[in-house]
C-alpha atoms as a PDB file:
ATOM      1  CA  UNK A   1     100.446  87.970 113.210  1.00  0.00           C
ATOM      2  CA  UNK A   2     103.652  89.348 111.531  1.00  0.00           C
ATOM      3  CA  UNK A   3     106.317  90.776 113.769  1.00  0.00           C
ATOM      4  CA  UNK A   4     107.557  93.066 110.147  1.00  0.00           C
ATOM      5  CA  UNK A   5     106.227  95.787 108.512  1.00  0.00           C
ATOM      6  CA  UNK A   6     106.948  95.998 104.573  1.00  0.00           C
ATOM      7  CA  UNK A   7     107.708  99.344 103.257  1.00  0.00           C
ATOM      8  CA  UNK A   8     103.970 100.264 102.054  1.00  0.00           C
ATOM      9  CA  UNK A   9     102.610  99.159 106.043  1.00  0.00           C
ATOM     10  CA  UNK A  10     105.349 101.128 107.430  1.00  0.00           C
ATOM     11  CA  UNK A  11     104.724 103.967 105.499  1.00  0.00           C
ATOM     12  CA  UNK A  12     100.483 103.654 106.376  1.00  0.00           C
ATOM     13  CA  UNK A  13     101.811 103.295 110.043  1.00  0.00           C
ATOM     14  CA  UNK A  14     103.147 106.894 109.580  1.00  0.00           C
ATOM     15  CA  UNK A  15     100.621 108.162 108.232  1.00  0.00           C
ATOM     16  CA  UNK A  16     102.956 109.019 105.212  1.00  0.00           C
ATOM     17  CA  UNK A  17     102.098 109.179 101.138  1.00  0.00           C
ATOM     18  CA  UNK A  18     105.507 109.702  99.493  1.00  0.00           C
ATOM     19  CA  UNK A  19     108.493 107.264  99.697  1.00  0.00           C
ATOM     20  CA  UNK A  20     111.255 109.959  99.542  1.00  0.00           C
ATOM     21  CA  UNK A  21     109.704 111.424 102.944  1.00  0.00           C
ATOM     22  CA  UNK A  22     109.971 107.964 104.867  1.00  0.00           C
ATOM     23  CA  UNK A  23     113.441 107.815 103.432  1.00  0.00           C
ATOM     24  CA  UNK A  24     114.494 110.887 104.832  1.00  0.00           C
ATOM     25  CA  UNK A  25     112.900 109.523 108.614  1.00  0.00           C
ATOM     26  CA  UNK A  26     114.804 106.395 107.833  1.00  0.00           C
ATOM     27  CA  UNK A  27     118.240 108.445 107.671  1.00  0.00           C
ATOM     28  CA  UNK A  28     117.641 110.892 109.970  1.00  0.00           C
ATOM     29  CA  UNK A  29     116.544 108.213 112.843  1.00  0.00           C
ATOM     30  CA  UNK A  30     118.122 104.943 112.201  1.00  0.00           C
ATOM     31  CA  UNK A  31     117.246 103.654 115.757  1.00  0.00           C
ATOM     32  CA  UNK A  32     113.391 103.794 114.770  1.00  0.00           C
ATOM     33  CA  UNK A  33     114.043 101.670 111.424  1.00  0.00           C
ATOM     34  CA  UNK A  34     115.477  98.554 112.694  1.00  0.00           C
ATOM     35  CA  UNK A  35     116.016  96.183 109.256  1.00  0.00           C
ATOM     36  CA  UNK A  36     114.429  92.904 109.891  1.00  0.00           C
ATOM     37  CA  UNK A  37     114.790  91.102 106.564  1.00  0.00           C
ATOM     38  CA  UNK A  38     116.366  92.648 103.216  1.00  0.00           C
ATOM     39  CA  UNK A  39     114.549  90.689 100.315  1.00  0.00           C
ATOM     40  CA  UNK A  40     115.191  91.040  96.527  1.00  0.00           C
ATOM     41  CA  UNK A  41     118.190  90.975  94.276  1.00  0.00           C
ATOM     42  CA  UNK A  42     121.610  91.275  95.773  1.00  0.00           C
ATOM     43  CA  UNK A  43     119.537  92.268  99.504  1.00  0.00           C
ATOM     44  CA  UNK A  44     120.061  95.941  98.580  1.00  0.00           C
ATOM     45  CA  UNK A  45     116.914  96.718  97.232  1.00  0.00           C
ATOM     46  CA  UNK A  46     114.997  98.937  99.268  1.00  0.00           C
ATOM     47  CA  UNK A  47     111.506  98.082  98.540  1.00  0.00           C
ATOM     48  CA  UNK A  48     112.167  94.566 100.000  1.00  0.00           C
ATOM     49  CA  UNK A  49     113.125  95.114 103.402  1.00  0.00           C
ATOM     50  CA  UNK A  50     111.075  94.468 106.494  1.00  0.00           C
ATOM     51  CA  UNK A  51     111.306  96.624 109.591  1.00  0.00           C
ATOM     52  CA  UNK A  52     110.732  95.973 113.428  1.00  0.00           C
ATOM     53  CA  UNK A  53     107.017  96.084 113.693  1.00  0.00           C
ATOM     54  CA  UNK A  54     107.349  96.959 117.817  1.00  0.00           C
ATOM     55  CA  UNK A  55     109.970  99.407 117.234  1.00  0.00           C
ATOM     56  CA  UNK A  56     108.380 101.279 114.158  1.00  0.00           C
ATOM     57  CA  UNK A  57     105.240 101.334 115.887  1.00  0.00           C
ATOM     58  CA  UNK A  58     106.937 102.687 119.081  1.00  0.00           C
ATOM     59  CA  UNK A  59     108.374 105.840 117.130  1.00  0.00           C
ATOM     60  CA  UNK A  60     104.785 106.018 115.058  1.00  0.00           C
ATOM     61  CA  UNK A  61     103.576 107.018 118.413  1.00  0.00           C
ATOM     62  CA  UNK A  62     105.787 109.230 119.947  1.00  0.00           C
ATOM     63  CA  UNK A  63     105.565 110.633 116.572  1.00  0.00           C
ATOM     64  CA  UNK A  64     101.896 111.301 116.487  1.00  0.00           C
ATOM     65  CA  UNK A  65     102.514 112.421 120.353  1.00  0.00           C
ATOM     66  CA  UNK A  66     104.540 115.507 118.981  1.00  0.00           C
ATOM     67  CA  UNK A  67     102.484 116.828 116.271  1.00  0.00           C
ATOM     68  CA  UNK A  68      99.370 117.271 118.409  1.00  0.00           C
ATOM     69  CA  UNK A  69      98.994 120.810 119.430  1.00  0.00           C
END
């Protein structure tokens, strides 16, 4: 079982459809996007990175936690 979540599984995790709006969680809570593994040219490409499966899914949940009524 993989410990890292690509960008498409993170984004499922969340529950989210666009890229732009993970971005935006990714800059305004850095803790909850820990960087795992950069893949692709030059390691700045943003569609190959792998995040922190435990710590994405940790904020996934407190997440969910505070949009229930």
């Amino acid at each position: 079982m993989s410990e890292t979540y690509n960008l498409k599984q993170a984004m499922a995790r969340l529950g989210l459809q666009s890229a732009n709006v993970f971005f935006r969680l990714e800059r305004e809570y850095p803790t909850a996007f820990v960087v795992m593994k950069r893949t692709g040219k030059n390691g700045n490409s943003r569609l190959g990175v792998e995040y922190d499966k435990a710590t994405l899914d940790s904020f996934a949940e407190r997440r969910e936690h505070l949009k229930k009524p």
